[in-house]
Protein backbone atom coordinates (compact mmCIF):
# COMPACT_ATOMS: atom_id res chain seq x y z
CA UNK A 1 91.06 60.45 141.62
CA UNK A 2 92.98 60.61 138.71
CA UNK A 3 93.44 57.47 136.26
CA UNK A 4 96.20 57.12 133.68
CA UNK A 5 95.14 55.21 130.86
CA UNK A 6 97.73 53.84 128.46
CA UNK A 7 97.16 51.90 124.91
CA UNK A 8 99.99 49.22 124.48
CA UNK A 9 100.84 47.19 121.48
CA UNK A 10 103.36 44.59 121.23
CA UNK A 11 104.63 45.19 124.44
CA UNK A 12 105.07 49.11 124.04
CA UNK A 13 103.02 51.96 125.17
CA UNK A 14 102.09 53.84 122.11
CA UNK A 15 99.93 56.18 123.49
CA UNK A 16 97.55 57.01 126.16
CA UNK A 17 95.28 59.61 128.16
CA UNK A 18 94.88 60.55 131.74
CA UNK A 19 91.62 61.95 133.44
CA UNK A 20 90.07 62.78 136.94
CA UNK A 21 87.38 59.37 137.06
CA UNK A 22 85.23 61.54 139.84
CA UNK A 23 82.30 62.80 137.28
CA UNK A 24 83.03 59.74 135.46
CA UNK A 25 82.08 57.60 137.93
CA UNK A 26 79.79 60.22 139.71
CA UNK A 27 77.69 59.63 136.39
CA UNK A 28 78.47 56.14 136.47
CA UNK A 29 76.17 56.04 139.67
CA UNK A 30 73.51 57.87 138.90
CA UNK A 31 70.99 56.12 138.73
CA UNK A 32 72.59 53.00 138.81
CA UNK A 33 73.85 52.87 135.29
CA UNK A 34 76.68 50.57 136.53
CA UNK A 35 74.37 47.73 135.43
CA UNK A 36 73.97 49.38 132.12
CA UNK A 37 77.57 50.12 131.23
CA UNK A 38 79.56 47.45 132.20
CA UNK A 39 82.82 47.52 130.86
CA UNK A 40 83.06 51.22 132.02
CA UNK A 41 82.03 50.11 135.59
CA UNK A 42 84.97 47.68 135.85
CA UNK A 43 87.56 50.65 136.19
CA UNK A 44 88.56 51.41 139.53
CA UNK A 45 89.87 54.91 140.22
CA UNK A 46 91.91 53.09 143.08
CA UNK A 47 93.26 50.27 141.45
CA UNK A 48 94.32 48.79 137.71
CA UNK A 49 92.32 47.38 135.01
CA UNK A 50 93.27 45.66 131.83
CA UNK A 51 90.91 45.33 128.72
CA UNK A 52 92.41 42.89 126.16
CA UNK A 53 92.19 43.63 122.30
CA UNK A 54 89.22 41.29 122.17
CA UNK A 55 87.01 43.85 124.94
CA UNK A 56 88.28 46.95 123.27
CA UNK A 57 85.37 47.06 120.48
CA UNK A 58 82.82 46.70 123.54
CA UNK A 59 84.70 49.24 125.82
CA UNK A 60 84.30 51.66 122.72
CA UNK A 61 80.51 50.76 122.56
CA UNK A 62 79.43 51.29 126.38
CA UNK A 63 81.89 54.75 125.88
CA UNK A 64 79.74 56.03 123.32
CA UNK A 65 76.11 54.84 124.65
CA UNK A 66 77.61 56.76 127.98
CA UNK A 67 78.54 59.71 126.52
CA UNK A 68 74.84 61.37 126.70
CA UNK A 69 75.21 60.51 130.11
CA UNK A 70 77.81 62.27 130.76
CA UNK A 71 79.02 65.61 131.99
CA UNK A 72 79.71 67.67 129.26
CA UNK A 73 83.30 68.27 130.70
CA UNK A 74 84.57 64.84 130.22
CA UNK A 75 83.06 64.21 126.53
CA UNK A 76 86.25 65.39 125.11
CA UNK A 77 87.73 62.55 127.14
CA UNK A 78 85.66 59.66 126.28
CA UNK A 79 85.94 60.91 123.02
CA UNK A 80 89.99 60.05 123.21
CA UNK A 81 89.14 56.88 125.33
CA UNK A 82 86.90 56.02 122.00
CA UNK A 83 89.75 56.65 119.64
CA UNK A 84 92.30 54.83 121.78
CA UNK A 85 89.83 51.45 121.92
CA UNK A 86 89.78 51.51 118.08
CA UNK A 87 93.83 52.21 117.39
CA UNK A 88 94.06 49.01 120.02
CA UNK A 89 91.45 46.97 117.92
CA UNK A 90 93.34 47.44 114.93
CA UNK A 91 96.34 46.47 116.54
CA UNK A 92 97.86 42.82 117.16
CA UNK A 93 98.91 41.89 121.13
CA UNK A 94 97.22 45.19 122.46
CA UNK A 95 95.92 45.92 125.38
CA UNK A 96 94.31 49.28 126.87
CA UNK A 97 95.51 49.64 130.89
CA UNK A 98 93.54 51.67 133.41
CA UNK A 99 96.05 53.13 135.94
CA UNK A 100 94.61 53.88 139.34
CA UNK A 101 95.61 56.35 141.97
């Protein structure tokens, strides 16, 4: 399933990503690393999640602890999902929005 992730400040969408969440959450599984990545395990390919500016320095964190867990075909992703989290941090009234399928 494919989830559309947008970065919005002030009420605007200033930018934004979008990304098949299948070897995301395939990964995610493994193992059971749910447990150990929590703020990534909260996004539901079927439905929409909201991180608020004061989650977005913790989404970054479990993003980059989960990236050598990752397939190598969706590091260029988290990557962007990294950068988005800390343009939203910086931000005032911003929130990043998971879009679900």
């Amino acid at each position: 399933m494919a989830v559309r992730i947008e970065l919005w400040i002030d009420g605007r969408v200033v930018d934004g990503a979008e990304q098949w969440w299948d070897d995301i959450e395939a990964a995610l599984a493994a193992d059971d690393r749910e447990a150990e990545f929590p703020m990534l395990g909260r996004v539901d390919a079927y439905g929409d999640v909201l991180f608020e500016r004061e989650e977005l320095g913790a989404l970054a964190a479990d993003v980059r602890r989960f990236m050598s867990h990752a397939p190598e075909s969706v590091r260029p992703f988290l990557e962007r999902l990294t950068e988005l989290c800390e343009t939203g941090d910086r931000g005032t009234a911003a929130e990043l929005r998971f879009l679900g399928d």
